[in-house]
Each structure stands twice: as C-alpha cells, then as structure tokens.
Protein backbone atom coordinates (compact mmCIF):
# COMPACT_ATOMS: atom_id res chain seq x y z
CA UNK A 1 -13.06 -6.33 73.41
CA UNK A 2 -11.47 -8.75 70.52
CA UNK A 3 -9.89 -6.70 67.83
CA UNK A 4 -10.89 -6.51 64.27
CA UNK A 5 -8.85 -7.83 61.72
CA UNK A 6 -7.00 -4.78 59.81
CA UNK A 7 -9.01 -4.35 56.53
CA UNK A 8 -5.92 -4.18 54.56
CA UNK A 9 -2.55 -5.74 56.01
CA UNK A 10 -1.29 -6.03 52.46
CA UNK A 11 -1.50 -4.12 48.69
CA UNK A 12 -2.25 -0.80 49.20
CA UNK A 13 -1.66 1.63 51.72
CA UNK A 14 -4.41 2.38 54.60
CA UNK A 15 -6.98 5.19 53.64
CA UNK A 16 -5.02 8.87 55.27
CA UNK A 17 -6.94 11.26 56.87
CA UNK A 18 -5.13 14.49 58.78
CA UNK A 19 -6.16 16.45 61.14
CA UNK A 20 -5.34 20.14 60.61
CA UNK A 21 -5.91 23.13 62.57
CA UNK A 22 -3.94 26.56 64.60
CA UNK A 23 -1.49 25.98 66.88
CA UNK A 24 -3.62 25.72 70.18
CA UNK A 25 -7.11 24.66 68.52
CA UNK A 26 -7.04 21.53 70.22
CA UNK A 27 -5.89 18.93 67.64
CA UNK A 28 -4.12 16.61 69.98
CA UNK A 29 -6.45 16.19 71.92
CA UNK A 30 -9.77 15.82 69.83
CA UNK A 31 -6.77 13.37 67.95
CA UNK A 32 -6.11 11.23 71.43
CA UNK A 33 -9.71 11.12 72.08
CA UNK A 34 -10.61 9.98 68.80
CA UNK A 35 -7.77 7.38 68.49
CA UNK A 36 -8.69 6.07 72.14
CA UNK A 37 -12.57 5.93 70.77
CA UNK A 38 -11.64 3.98 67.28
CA UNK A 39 -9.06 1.98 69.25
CA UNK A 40 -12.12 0.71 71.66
CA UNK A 41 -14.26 -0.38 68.57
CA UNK A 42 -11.21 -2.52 67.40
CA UNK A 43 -9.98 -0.59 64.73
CA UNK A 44 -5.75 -0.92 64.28
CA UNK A 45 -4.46 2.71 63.84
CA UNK A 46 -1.59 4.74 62.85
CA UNK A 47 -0.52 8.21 63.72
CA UNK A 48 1.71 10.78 62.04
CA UNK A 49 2.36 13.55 63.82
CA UNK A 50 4.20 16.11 61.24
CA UNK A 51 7.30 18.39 63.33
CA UNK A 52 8.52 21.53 61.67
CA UNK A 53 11.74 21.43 62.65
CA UNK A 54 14.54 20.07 61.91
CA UNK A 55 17.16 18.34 64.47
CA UNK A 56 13.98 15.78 65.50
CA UNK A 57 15.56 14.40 68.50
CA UNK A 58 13.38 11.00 69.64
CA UNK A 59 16.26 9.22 71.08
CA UNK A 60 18.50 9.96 74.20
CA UNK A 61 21.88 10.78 74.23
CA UNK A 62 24.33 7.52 75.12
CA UNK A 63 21.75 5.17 74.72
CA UNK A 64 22.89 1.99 72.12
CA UNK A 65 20.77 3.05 69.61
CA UNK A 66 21.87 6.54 69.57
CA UNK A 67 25.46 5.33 69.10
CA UNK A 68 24.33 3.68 66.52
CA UNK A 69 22.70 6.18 64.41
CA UNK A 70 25.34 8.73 65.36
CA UNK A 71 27.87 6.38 63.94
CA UNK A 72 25.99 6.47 60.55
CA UNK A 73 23.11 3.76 60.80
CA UNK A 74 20.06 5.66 58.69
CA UNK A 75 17.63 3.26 60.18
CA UNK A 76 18.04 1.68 63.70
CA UNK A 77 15.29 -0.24 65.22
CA UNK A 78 14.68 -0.66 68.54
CA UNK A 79 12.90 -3.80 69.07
CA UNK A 80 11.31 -5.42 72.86
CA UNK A 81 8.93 -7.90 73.29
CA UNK A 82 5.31 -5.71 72.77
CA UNK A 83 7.42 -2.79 70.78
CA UNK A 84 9.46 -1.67 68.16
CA UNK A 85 10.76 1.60 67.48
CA UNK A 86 12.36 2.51 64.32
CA UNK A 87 14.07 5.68 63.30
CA UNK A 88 15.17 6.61 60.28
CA UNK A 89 17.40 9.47 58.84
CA UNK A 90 16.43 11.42 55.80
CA UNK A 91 18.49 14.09 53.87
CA UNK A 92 15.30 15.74 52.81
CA UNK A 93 11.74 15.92 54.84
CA UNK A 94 10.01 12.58 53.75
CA UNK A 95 7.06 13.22 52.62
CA UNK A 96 3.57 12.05 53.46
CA UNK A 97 2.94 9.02 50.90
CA UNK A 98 6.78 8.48 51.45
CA UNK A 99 6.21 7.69 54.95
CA UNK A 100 2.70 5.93 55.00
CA UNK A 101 3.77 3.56 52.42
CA UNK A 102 6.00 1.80 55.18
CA UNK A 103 2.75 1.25 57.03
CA UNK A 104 0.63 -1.77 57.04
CA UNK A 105 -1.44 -3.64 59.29
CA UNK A 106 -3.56 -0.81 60.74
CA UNK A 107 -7.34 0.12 59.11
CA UNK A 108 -6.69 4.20 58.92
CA UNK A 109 -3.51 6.64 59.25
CA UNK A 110 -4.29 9.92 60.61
CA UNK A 111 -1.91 12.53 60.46
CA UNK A 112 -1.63 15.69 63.03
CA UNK A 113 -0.62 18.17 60.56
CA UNK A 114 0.28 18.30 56.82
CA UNK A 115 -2.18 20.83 55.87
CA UNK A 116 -0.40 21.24 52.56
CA UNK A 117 -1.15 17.81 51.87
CA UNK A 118 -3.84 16.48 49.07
CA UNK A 119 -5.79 14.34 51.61
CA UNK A 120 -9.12 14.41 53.35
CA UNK A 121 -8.50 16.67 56.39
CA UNK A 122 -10.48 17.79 59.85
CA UNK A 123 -9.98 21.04 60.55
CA UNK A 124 -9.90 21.86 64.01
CA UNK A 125 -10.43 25.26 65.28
CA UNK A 126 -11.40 27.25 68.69
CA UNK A 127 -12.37 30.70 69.69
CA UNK A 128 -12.54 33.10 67.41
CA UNK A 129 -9.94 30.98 64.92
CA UNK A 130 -9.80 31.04 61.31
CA UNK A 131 -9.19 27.89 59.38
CA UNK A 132 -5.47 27.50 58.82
CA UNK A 133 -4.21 28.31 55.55
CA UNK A 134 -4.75 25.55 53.25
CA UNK A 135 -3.44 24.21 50.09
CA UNK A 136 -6.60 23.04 49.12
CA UNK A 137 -9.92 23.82 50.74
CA UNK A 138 -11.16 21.45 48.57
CA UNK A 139 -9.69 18.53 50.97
CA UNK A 140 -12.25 20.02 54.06
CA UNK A 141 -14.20 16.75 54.79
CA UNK A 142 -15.26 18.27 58.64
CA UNK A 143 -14.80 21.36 60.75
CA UNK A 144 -14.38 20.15 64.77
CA UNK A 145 -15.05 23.65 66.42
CA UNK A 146 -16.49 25.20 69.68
CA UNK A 147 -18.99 27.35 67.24
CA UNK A 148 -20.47 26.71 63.90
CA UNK A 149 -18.86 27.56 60.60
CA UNK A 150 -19.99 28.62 57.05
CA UNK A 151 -17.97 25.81 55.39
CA UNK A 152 -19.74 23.34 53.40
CA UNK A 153 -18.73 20.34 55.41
CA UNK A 154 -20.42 18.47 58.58
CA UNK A 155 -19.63 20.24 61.46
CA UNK A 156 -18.94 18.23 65.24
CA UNK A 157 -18.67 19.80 68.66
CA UNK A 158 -14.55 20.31 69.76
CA UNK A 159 -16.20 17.98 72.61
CA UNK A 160 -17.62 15.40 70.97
CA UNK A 161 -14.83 12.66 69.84
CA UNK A 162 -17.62 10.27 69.50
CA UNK A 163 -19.33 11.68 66.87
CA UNK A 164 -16.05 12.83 65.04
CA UNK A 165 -15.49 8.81 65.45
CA UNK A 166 -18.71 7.94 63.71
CA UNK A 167 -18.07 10.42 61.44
CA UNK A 168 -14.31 9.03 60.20
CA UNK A 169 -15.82 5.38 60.73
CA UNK A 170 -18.68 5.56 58.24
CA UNK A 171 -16.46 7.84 55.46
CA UNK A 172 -13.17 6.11 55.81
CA UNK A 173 -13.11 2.74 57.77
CA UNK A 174 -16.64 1.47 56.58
CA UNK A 175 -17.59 3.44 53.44
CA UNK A 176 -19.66 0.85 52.01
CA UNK A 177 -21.78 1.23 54.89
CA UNK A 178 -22.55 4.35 54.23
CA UNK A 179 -25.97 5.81 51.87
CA UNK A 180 -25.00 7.01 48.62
C-alpha cells in the first residue's frame, strides 16, 4: 500500500493524543495494534512512550555512542541507512510539548502515558479497573475496556483496535470528515 503524504511535515506540531490507563490494562498492546492498523492505512506516526524513572538506559554499555554521551555529548545520534536514533540528555524530565515539538513528518503522536497531561486521552482499563487518576477528566475522549463504563465518552471493545482506529482517524487524522 503507497503511503499518504504526512498532513503536516512543517508549521505546527502533529495533533497528540495519549493513551492512559493502570499498569496491566493493556495499553501497549491496544497501542501496537492500533499503530500497526493506522500504519496499514498509510498514516506516518509517532510514539511517546513516557518512563517514570530516572537512569533511562536505551543504549549499551561500550558501544561508540555510549562513549560518546558518557563523555558529555547531550545529544548523540545514531544514524544507518533506514534509521536514526537520537538520544538526548536532559537535567529536568522534558516535558510533553517539549518533546513533540522536535517531531515532524508524521500525521498523529500518540503518547503511552502522561495522564497528567492537557491532551485528548484513551483510557484503557480491564477487569474490575478504575480509571487512573487523572488531572483532568475533562481530556476523556474514549474508554477502551473489556466492560462498559458510565463515562460520557464512546466506548470500544479492549479487542477491537479497528474501531479504536476509526475512532482516532475520524477525530484526529481526518476531522473535517467528520458530521458536526
């Protein structure tokens, strides 16, 4: 399948939408399934997946690039002939529009966490799960569960990454496809 042309490769930053839920719900992979069903209908995509702690370790030990930001390089990029891989070093936790500012060329960012965040979320939950505590309940745009919910929002099978596609295609990647 040919892919589409990002809708914005310049100017501002790529509509964000996160994906929030418990540890365990299930968010990685209704995420991977979702990605791998937007990804087949030619939509470019980014993911941010948000780690708690600190000492991130990406790289390995004695490699080149390692040496390099162990010698005081704050960002070293890795770069082959499909890939490149850039890390960066931050005195503080970058934050969300900190981050997706440095990314371009893709249709839609979706995050795997930042629940705190002011952005359109998912939340993901399974079992007998509450919703994780949010900043703002405010920023629900769907509930992905294995039962129904009382929250205002459209609510999609755990199962069903199509639907959760359609759903994140007409709001966010086609909105003025969508009825008013």
């Amino acid at each position: 399948m040919s892919r589409l042309a990002p809708q914005q490769t310049q100017g501002p930053s790529p509509p964000v939408l996160s994906i929030v839920g418990l540890s365990g719900s299930g968010k990685t992979t209704l995420l991977e399934k979702v990605v791998r069903e937007l990804n087949d209908r030619g939509y470019r995509l980014a993911v941010i997946k948000h780690h708690h702690h600190r000492g991130l370790q990406f790289d390995k030990p004695g490699t080149d690039t390692w040496r390099f930001a162990q010698a005081g390089a704050d960002h070293v990029v890795l770069a082959g002939p499909d890939k490149a891989i850039h890390i960066r070093s931050f005195a503080e936790e970058p934050g969300l529009k900190q981050l997706a500012s440095g990314i371009r060329g893709v249709d839609l960012i979706i995050t795997e966490g930042y629940k705190h965040e002011a952005i359109p979320k998912i939340v993901v939950m399974r079992g007998e799960s509450s919703p994780p505590p949010l900043s703002d309940e405010g920023t629900v745009v769907a509930v992905a569960s294995d039962r129904s919910t009382d929250l205002p929002v459209p609510c999609f099978d755990i199962d069903d990454a199509v639907s959760v596609a359609d759903f994140i295609e007409r709001r966010f990647l086609r909105p003025s496809d969508s009825p008013t």
